[in-house]
Structures are given as C-alpha cells and as structure tokens.
Protein backbone atom coordinates (compact mmCIF):
# COMPACT_ATOMS: atom_id res chain seq x y z
CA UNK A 1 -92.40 -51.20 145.06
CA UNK A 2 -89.66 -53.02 146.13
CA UNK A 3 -88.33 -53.66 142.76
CA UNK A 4 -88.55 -49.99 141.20
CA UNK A 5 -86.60 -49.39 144.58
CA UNK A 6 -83.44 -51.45 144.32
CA UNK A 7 -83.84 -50.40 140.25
CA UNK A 8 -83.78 -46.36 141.18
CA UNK A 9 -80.71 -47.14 144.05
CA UNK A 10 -78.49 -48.63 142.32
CA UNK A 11 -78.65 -45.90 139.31
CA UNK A 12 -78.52 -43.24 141.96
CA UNK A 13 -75.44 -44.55 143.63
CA UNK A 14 -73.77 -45.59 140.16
CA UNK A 15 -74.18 -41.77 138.83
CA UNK A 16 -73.53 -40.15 142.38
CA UNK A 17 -70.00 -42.28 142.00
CA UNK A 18 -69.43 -41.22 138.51
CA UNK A 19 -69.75 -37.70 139.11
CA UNK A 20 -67.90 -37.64 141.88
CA UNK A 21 -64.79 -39.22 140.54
CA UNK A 22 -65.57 -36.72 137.53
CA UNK A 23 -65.69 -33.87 139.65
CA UNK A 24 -62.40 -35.28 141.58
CA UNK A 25 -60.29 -36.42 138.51
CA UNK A 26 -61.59 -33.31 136.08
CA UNK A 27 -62.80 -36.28 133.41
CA UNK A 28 -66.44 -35.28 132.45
CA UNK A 29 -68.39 -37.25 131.59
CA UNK A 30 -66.80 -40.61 131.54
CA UNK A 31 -67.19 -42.02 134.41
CA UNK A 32 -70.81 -40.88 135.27
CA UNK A 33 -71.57 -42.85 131.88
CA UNK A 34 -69.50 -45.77 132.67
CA UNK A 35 -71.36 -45.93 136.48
CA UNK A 36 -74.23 -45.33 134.83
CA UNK A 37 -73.85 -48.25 133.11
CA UNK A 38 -72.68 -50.16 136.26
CA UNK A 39 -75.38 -49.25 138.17
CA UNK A 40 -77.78 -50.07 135.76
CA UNK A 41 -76.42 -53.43 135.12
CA UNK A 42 -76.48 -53.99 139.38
CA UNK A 43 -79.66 -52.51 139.37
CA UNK A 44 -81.23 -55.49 137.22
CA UNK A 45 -79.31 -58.03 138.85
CA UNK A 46 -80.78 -56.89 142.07
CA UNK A 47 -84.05 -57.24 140.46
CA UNK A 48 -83.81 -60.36 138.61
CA UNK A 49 -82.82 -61.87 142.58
CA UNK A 50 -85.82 -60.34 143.78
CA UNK A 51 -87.73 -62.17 140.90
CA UNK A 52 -86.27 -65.43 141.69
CA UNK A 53 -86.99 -65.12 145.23
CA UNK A 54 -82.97 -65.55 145.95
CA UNK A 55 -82.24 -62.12 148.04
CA UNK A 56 -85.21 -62.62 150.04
CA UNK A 57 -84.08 -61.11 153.50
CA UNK A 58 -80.35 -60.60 155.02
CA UNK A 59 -78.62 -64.08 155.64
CA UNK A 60 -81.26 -65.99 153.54
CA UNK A 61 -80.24 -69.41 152.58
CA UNK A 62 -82.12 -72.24 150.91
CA UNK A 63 -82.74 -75.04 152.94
CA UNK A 64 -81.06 -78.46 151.41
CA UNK A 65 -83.86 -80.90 150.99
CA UNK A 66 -83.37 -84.23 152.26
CA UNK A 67 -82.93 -86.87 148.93
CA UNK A 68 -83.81 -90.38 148.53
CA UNK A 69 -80.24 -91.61 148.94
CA UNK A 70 -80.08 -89.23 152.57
CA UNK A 71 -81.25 -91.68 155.41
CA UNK A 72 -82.52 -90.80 159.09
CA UNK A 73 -79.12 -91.10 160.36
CA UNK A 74 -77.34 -88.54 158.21
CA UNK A 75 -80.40 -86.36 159.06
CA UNK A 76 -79.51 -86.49 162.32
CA UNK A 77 -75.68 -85.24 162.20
CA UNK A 78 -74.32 -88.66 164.27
C-alpha cells in the first residue's frame, strides 16, 4: 500500500504544481506535462528507496558494521 501511495503523491503534487504555475503564468499545458513528468520520475525514486529498504522511517541511517581491521578500542570511541 505503501508503495502505490508515495507512487499516486508524488504525481498528484507534480500535476497540482504544473497547473498551478499554468493557471498563474497563462502557459497551458506545459508545465503540468513537464511536472508530470517530474513527479513521476520522484514518484519511482521514492519507490525504488522503499524497495531497497533505504527510506525506511524519518532519520533512518545504516548502522556501520564493525570490520576486521576495526579493533575493541576504536569501538569504544577512546
């Protein structure tokens, strides 16, 4: 659900934009097609994070994992 979501929000606000700046600027249709296309394009980024787990929640960040070469002491922070 969460997918079709960010896909649907990010057209919505792309073509809300566009037709508001072509309402504004008298330029129909250009820029509803060129947010359209934005918001597309930021709609399946959104979704291709969601896929690879990187956007899980707000301030989300990957823990580093400790390597071979790390030893107790740089674990540590002294």
């Amino acid at each position: 659900m969460r997918i079709g979501v960010e896909l649907v929000a990010a057209l919505v606000i792309g073509v809300g934009f566009g037709l508001f700046l072509d309402s504004w600027l008298d330029t129909k249709p250009w820029f509803m097609l060129g947010f359209f296309l934005l918001g597309a394009a930021a709609g399946m980024f959104n979704v291709y994070r969601v896929v690879q787990n990187q956007g899980g929640a707000v301030g989300y960040r990957q823990q580093d994992k400790p390597g071979p070469e790390m030893s107790k002491t740089d674990l540590d922070g002294d």
